[in-house]
Structure formats: structure tokens, C-alpha cells
PDB file of N, CA and C in Angstrom:
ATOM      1  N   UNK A   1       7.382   3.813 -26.971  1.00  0.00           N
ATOM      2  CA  UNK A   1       7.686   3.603 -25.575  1.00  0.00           C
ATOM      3  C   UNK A   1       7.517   4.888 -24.773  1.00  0.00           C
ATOM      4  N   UNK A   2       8.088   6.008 -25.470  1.00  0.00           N
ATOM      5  CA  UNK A   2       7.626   7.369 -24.970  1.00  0.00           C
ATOM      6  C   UNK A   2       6.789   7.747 -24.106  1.00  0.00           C
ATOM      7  N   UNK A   3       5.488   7.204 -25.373  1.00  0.00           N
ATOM      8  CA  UNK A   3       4.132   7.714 -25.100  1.00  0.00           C
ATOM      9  C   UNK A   3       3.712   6.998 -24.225  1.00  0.00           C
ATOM     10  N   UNK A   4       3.786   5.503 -24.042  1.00  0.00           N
ATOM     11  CA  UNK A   4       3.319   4.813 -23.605  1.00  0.00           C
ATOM     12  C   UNK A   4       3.854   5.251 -22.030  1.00  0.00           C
ATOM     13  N   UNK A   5       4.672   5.633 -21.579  1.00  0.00           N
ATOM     14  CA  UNK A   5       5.640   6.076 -20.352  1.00  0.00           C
ATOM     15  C   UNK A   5       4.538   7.072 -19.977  1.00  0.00           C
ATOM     16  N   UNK A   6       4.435   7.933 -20.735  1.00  0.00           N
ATOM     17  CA  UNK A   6       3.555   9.205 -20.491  1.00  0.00           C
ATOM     18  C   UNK A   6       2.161   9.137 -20.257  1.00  0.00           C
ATOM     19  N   UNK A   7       1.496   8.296 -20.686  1.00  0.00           N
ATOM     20  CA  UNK A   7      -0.190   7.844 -20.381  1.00  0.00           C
ATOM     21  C   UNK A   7       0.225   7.124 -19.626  1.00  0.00           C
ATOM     22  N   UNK A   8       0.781   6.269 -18.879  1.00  0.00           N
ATOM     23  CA  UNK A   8       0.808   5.557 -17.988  1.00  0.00           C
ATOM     24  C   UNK A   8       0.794   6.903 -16.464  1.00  0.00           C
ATOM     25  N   UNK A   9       2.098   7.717 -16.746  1.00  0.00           N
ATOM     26  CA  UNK A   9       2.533   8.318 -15.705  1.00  0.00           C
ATOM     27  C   UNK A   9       1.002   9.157 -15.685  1.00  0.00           C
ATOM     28  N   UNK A  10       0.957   9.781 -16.639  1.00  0.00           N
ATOM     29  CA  UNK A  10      -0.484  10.907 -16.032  1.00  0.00           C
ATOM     30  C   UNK A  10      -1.616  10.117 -15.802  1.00  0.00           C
ATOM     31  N   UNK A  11      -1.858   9.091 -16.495  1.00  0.00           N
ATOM     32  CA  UNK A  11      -3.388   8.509 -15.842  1.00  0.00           C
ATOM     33  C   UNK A  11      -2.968   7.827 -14.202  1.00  0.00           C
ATOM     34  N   UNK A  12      -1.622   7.857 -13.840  1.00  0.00           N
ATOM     35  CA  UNK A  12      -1.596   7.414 -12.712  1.00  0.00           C
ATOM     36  C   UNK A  12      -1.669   8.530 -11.189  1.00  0.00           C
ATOM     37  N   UNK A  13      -0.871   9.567 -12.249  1.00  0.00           N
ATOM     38  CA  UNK A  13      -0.969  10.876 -11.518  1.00  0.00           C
ATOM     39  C   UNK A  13      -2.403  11.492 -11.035  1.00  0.00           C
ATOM     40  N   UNK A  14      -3.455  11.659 -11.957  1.00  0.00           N
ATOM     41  CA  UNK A  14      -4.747  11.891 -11.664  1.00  0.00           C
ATOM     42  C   UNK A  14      -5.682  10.897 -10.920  1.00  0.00           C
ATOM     43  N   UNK A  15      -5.267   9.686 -11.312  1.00  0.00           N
ATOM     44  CA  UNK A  15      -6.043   8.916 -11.194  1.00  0.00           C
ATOM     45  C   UNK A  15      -5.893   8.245  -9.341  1.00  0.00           C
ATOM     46  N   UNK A  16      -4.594   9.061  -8.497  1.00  0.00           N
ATOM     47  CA  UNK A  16      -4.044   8.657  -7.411  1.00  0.00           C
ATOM     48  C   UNK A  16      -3.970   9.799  -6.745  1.00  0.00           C
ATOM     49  N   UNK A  17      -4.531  10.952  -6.730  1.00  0.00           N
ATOM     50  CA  UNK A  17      -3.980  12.207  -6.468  1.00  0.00           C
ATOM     51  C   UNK A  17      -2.943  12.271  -4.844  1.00  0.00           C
ATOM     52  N   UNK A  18      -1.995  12.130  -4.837  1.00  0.00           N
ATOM     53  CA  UNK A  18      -1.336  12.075  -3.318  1.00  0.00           C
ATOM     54  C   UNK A  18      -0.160  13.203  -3.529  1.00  0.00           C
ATOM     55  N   UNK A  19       0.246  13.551  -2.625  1.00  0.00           N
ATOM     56  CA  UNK A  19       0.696  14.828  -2.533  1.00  0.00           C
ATOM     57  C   UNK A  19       2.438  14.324  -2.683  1.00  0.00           C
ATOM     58  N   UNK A  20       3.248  13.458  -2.667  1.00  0.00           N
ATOM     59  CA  UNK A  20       4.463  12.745  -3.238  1.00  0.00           C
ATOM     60  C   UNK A  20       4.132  11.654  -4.303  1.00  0.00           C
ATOM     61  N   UNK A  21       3.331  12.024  -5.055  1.00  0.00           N
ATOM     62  CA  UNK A  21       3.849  11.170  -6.452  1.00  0.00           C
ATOM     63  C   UNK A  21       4.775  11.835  -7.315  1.00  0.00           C
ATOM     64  N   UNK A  22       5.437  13.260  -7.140  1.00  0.00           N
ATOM     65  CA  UNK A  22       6.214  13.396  -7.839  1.00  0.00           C
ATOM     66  C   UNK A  22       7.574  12.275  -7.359  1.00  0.00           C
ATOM     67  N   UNK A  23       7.552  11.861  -6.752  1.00  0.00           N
ATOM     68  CA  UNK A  23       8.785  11.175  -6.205  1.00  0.00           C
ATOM     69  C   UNK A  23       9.026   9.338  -7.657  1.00  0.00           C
ATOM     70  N   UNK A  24       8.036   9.251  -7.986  1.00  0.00           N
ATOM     71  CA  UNK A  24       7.724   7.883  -8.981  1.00  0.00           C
ATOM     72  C   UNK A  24       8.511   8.544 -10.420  1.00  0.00           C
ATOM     73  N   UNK A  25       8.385   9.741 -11.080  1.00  0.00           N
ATOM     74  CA  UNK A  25       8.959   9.855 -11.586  1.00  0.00           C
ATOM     75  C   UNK A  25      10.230   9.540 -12.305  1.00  0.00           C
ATOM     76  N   UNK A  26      10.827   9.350 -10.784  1.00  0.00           N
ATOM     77  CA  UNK A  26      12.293   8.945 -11.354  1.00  0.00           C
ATOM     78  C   UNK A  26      12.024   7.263 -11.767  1.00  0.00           C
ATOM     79  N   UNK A  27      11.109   6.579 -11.301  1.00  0.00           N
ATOM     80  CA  UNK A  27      10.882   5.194 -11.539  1.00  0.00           C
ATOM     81  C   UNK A  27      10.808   5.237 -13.005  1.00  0.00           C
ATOM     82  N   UNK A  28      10.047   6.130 -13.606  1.00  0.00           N
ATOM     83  CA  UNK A  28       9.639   6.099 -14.949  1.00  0.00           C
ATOM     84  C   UNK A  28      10.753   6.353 -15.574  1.00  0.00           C
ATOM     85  N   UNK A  29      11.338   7.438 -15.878  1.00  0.00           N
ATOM     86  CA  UNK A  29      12.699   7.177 -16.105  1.00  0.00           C
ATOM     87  C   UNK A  29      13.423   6.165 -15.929  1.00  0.00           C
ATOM     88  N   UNK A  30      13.765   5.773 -15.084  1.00  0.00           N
ATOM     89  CA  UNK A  30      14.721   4.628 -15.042  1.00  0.00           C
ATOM     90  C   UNK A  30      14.605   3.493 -15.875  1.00  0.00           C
ATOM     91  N   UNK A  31      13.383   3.495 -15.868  1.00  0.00           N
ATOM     92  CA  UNK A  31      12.205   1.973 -16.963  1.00  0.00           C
ATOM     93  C   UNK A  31      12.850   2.446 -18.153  1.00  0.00           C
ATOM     94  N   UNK A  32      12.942   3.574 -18.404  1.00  0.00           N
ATOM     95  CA  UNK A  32      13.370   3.966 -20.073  1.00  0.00           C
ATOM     96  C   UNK A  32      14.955   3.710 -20.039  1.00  0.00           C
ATOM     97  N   UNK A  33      15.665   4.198 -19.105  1.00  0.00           N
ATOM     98  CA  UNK A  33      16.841   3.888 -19.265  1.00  0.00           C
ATOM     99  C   UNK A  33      17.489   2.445 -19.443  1.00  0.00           C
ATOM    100  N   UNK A  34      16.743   1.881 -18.909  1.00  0.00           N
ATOM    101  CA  UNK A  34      17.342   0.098 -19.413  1.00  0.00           C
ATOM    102  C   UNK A  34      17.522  -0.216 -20.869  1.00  0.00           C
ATOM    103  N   UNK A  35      16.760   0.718 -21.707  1.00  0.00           N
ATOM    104  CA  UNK A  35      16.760   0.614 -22.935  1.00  0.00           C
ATOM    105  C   UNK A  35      18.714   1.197 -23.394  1.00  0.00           C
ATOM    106  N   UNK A  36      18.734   2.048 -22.713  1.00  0.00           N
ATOM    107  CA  UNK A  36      20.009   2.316 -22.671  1.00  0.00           C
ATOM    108  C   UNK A  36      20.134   3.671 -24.199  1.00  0.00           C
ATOM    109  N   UNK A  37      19.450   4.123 -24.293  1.00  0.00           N
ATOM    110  CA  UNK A  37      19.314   5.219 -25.329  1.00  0.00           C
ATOM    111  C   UNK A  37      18.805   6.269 -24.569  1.00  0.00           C
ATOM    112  N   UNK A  38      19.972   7.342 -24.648  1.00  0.00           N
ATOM    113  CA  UNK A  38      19.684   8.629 -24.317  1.00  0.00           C
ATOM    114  C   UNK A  38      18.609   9.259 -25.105  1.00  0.00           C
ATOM    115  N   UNK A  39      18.870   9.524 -26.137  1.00  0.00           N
ATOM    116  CA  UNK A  39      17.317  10.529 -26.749  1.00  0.00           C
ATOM    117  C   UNK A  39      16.126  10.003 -26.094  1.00  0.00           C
ATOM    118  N   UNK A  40      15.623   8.537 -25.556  1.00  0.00           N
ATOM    119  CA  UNK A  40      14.461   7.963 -25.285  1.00  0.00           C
ATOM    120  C   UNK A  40      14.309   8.960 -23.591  1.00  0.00           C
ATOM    121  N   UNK A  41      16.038   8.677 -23.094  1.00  0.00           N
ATOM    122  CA  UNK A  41      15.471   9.224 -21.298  1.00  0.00           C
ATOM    123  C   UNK A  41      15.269  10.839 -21.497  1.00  0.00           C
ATOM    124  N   UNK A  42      15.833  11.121 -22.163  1.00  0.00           N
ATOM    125  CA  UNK A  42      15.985  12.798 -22.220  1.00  0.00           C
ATOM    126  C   UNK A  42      14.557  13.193 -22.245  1.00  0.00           C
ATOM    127  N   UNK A  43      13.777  12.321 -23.737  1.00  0.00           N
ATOM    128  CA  UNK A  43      12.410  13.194 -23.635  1.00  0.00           C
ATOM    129  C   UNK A  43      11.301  12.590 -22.744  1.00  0.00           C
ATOM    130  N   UNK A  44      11.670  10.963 -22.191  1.00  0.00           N
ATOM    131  CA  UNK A  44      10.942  11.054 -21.315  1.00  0.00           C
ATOM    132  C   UNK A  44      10.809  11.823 -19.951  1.00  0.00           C
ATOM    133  N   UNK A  45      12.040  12.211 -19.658  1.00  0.00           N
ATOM    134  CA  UNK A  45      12.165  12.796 -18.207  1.00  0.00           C
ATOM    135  C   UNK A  45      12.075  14.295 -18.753  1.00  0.00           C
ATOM    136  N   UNK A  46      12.050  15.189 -19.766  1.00  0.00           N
ATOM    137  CA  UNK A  46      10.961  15.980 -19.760  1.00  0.00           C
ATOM    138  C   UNK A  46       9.689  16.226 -20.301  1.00  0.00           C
ATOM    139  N   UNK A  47       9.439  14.933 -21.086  1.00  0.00           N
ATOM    140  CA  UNK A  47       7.736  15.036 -20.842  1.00  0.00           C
ATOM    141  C   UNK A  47       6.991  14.725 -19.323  1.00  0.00           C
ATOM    142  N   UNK A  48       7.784  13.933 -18.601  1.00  0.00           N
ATOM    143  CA  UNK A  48       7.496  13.923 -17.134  1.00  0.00           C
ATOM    144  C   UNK A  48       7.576  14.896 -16.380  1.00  0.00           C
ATOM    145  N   UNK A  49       8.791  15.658 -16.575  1.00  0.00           N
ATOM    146  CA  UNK A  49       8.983  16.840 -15.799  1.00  0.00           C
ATOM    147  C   UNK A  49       7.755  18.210 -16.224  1.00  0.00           C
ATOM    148  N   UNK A  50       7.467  18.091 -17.204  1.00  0.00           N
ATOM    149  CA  UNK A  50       6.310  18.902 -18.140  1.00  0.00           C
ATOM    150  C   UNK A  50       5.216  18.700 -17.540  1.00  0.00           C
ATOM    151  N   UNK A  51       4.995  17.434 -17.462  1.00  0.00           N
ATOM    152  CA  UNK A  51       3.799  17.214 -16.986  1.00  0.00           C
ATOM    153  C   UNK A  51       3.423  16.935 -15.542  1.00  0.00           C
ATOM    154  N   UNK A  52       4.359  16.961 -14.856  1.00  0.00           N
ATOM    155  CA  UNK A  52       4.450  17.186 -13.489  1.00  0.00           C
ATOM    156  C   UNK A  52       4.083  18.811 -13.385  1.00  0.00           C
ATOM    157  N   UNK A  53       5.311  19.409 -13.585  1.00  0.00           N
ATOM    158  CA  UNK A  53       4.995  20.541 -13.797  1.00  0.00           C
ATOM    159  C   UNK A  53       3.327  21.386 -13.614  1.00  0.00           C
ATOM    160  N   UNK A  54       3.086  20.717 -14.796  1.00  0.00           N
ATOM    161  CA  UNK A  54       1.898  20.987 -15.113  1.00  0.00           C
ATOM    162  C   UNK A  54       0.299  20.593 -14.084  1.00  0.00           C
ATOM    163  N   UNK A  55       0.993  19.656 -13.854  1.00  0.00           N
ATOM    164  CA  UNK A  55      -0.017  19.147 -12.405  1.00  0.00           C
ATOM    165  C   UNK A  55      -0.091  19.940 -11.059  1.00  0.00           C
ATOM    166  N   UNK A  56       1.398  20.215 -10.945  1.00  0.00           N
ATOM    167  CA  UNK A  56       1.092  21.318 -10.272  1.00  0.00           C
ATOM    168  C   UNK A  56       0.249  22.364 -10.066  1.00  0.00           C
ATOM    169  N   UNK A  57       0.748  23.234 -11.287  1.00  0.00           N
ATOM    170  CA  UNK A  57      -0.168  24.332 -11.783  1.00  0.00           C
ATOM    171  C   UNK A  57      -1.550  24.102 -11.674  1.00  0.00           C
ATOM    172  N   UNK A  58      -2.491  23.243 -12.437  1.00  0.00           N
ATOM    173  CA  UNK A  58      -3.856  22.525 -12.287  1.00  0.00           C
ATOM    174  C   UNK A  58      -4.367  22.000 -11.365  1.00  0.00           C
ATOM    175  N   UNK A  59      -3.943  21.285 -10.448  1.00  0.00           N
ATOM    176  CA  UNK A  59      -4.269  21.147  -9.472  1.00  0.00           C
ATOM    177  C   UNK A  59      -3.205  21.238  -7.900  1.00  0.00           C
ATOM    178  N   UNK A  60      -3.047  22.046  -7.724  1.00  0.00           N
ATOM    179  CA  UNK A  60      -1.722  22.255  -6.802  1.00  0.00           C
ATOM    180  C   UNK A  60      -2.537  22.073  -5.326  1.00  0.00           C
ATOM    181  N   UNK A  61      -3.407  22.248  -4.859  1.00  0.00           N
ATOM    182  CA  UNK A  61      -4.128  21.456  -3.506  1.00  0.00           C
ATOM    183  C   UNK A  61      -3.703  20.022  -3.377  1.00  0.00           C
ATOM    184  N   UNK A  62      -3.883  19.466  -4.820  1.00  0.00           N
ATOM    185  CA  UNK A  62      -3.773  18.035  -4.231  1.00  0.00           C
ATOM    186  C   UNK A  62      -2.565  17.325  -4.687  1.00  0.00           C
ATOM    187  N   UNK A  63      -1.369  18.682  -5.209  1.00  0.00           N
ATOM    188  CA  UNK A  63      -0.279  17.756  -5.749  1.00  0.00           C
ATOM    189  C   UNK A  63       1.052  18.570  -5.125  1.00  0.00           C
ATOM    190  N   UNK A  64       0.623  19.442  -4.226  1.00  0.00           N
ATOM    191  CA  UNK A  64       2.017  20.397  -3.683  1.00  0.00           C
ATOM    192  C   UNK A  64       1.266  20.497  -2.263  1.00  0.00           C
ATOM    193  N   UNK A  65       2.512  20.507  -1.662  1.00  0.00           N
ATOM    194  CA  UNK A  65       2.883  20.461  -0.043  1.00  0.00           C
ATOM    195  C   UNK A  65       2.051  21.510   0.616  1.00  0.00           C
ATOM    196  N   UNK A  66       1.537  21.073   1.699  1.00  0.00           N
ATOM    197  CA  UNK A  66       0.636  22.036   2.999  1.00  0.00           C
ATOM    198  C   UNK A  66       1.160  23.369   2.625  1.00  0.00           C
ATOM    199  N   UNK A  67       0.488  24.287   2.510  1.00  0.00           N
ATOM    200  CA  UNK A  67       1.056  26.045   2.643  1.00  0.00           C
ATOM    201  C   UNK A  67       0.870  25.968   4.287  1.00  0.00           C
ATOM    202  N   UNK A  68       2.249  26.022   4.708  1.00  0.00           N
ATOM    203  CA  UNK A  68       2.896  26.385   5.935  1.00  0.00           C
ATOM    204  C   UNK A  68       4.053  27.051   5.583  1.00  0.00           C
ATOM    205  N   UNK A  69       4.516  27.177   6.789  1.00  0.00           N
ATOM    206  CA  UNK A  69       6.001  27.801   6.940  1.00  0.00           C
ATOM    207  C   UNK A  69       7.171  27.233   6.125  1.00  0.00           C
ATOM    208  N   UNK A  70       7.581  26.033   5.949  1.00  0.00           N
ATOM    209  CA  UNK A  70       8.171  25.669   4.878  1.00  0.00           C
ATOM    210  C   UNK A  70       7.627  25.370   3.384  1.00  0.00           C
ATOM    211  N   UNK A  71       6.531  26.007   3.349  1.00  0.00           N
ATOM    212  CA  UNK A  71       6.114  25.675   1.632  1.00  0.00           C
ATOM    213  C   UNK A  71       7.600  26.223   0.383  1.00  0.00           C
ATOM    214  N   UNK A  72       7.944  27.198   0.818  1.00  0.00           N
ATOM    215  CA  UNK A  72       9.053  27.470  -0.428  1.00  0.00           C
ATOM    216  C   UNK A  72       9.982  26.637  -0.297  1.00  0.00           C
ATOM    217  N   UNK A  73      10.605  26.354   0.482  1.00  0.00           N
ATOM    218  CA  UNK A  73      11.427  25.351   0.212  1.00  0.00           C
ATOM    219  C   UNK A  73      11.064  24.027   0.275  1.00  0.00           C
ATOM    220  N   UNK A  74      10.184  23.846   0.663  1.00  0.00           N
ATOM    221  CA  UNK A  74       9.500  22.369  -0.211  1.00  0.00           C
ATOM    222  C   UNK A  74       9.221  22.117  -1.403  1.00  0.00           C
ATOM    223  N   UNK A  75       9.107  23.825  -1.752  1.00  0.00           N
ATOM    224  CA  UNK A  75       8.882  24.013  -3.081  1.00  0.00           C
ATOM    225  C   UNK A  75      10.463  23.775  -4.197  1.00  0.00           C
ATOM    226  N   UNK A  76      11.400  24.511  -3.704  1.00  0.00           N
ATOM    227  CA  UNK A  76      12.424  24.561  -4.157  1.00  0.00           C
ATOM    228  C   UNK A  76      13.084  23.040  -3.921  1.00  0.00           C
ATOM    229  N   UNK A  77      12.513  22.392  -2.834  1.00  0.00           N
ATOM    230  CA  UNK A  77      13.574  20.948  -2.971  1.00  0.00           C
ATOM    231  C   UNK A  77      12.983  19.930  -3.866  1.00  0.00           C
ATOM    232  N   UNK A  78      11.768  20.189  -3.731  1.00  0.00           N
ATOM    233  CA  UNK A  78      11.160  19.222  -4.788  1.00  0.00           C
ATOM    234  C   UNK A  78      11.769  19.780  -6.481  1.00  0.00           C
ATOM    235  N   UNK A  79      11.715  20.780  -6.630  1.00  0.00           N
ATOM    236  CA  UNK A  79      11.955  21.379  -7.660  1.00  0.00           C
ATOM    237  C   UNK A  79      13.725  20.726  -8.109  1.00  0.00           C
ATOM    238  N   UNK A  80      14.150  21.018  -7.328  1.00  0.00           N
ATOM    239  CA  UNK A  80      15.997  20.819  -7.316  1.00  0.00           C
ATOM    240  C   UNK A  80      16.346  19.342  -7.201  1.00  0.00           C
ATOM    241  N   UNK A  81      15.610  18.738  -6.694  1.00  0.00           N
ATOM    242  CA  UNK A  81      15.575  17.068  -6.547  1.00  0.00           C
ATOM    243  C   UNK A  81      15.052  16.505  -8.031  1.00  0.00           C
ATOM    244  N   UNK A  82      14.087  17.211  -8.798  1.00  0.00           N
ATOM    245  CA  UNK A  82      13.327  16.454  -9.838  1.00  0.00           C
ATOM    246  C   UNK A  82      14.941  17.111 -11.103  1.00  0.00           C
ATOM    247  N   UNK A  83      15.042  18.199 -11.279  1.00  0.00           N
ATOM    248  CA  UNK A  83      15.627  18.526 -12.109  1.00  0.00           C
ATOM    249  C   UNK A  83      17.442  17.699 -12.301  1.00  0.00           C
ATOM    250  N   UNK A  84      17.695  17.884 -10.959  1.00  0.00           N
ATOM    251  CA  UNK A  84      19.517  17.112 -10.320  1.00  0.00           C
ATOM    252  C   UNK A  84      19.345  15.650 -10.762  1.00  0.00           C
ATOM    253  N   UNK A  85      18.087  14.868 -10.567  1.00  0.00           N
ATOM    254  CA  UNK A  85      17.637  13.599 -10.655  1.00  0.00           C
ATOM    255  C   UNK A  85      18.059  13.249 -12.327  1.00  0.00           C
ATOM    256  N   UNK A  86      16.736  13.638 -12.793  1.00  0.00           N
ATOM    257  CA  UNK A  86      17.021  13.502 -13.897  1.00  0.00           C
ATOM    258  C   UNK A  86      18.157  13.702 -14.725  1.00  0.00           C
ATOM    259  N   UNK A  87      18.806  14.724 -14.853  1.00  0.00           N
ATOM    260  CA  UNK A  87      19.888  14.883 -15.181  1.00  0.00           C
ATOM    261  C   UNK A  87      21.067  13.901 -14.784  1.00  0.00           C
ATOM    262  N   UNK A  88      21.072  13.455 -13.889  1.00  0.00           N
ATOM    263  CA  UNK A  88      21.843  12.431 -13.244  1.00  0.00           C
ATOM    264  C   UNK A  88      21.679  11.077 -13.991  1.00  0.00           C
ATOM    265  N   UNK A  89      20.642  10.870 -13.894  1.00  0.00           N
ATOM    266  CA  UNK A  89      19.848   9.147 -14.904  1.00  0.00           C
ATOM    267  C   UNK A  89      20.472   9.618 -16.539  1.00  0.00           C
ATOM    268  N   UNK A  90      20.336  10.943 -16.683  1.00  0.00           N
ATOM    269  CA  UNK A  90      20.301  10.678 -18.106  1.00  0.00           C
ATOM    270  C   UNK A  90      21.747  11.211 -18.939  1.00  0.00           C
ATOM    271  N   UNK A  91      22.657  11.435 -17.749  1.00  0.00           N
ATOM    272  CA  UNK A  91      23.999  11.364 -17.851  1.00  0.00           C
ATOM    273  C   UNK A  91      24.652   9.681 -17.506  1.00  0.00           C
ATOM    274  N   UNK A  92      23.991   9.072 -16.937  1.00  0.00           N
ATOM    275  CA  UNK A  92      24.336   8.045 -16.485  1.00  0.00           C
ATOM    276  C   UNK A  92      24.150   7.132 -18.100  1.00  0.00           C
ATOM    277  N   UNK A  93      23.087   6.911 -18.286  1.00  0.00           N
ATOM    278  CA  UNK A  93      22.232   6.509 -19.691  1.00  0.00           C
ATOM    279  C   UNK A  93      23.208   6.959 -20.950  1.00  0.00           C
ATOM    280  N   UNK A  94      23.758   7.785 -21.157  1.00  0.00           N
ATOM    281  CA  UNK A  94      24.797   8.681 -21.775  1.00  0.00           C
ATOM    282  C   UNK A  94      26.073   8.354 -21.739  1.00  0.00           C
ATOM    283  N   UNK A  95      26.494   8.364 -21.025  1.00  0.00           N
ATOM    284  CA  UNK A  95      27.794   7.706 -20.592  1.00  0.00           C
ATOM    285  C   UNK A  95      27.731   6.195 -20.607  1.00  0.00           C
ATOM    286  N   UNK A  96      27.307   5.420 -19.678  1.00  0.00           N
ATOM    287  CA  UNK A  96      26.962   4.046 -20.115  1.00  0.00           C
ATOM    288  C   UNK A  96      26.868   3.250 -21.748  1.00  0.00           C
ATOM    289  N   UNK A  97      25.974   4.237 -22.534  1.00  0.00           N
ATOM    290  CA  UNK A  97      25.461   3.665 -23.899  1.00  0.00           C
ATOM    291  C   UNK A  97      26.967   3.855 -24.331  1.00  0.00           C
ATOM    292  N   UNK A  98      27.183   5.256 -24.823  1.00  0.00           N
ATOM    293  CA  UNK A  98      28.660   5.439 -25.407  1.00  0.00           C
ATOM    294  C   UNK A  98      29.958   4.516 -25.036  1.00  0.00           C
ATOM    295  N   UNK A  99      30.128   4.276 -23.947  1.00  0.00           N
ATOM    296  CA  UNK A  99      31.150   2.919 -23.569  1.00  0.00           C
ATOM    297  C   UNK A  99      30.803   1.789 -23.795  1.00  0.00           C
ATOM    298  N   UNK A 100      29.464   1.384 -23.773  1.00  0.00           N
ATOM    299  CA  UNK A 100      29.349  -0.063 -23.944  1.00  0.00           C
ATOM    300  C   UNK A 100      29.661  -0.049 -25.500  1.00  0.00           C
ATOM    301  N   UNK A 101      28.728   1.061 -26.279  1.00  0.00           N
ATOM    302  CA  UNK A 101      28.819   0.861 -27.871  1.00  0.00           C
ATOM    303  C   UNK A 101      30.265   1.068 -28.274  1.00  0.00           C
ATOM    304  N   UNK A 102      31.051   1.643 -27.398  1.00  0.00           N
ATOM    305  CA  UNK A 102      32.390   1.704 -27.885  1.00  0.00           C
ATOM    306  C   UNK A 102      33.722   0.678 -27.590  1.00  0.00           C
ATOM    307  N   UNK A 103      32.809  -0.038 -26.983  1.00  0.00           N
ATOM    308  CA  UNK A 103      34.102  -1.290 -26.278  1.00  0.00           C
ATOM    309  C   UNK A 103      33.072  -2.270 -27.196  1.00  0.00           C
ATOM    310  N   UNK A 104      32.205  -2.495 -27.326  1.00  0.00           N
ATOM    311  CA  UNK A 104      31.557  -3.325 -28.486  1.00  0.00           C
ATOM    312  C   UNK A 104      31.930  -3.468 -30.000  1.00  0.00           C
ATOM    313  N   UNK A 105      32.157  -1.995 -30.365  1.00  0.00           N
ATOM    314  CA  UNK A 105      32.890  -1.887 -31.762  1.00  0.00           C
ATOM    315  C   UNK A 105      34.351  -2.290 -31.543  1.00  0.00           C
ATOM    316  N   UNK A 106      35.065  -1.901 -30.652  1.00  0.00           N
ATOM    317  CA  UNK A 106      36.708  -2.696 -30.399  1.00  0.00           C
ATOM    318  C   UNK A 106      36.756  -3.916 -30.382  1.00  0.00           C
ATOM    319  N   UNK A 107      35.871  -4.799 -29.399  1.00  0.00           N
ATOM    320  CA  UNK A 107      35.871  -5.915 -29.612  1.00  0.00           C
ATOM    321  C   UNK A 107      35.283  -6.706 -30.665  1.00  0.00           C
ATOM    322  N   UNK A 108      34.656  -6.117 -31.381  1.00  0.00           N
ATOM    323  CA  UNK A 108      34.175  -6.740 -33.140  1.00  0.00           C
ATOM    324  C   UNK A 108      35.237  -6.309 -33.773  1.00  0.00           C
ATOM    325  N   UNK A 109      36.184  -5.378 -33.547  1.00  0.00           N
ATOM    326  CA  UNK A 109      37.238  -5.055 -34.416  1.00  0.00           C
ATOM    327  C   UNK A 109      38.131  -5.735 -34.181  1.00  0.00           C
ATOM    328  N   UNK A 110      38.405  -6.313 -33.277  1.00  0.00           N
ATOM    329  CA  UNK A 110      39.537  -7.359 -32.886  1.00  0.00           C
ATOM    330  C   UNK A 110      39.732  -8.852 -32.967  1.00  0.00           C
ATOM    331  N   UNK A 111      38.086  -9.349 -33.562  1.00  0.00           N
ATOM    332  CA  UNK A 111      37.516 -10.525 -33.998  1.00  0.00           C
ATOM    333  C   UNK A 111      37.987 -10.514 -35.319  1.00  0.00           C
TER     334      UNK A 111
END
């Protein structure tokens, strides 16, 4: 499911070049989180973040904001938005799994 998350996201990334597709990201994530297993969101949201990342770097004309007067902090909010995000989904994913699996084992224990 990983991988499959990850060829999806970069052939969509190249294949669309627009200057807010980092913003879909969190979509991809979230798709993993229904699964409800943290290890799955963790490495998807940083093989996403990696490879965002990385898009940057490679092609940054067509994947980072106008160089104007606010480029750094467009730079920094995008940056602080992708990192707060994720972390957020995959505390959520985390917390969620552990309570459900733990009110699941009580209530099989009480059967």
C-alpha cells in the first residue's frame, strides 16, 4: 500500500506540475490512515514529505512559489504546514488505533 501511495503521488506530481500540489499530500496520507496503522502513516507521510521535498530541489520553478517579496515565508509556511500536518494525522492514527484496539480487547474480555 506504501508503494503504491508513492507512485501514485509522484507520477501525479510530475505528471501535473502546478505550483500547490504540495497541498494533496495530506490527502494521501489520510487514504493510509483509514487503515488505521500507524507504522503505514508514519512512512507514508515521510516518503511523501521526501519526495516532495525532493521536487522541490529538482524542479523548484515549477513546484515553489513566485521569488518575490514573500518567497521565505512561503517558504517557511509551506514547510511548517507540511511537517505540523502530518504529525497531526499521524498522532491522530496513533491514538485512535491504540483505543479502539484497547476497548476491543476489554470488550472480548468481558464476553
Amino acid at each position: 500500500m506504501v508503494v503504491i501511495m508513492l507512485i501514485q503521488y509522484n507520477l501525479l506530481l510530475y505528471m501535473a506540475p502546478i505550483r500547490e500540489f504540495w497541498a494533496f499530500s495530506f490527502l494521501f496520507t489520510i487514504v493510509t490512515g483509514l487503515f488505521w496503522d500507524s507504522k503505514v502513516v508514519f512512512i507514508t507521510g515521510l516518503e511523501i514529505t521526501v519526495s516532495l521535498l525532493v521536487s522541490w530541489m529538482v524542479d523548484g520553478d515549477a513546484f515553489l512559489p513566485v521569488k518575490d517579496e514573500i518567497y521565505q515565508s512561503a517558504i517557511i509556511n509551506r514547510i511548517l504546514c507540511l511537517v505540523l500536518t502530518m504529525a497531526f494525522i499521524y498522532l491522530i492514527v496513533r491514538m485512535v488505533s491504540r483505543h479502539l484496539i484497547g476497548a476491543k480487547k476489554k470488550n472480548w474480555k468481558k464476553q
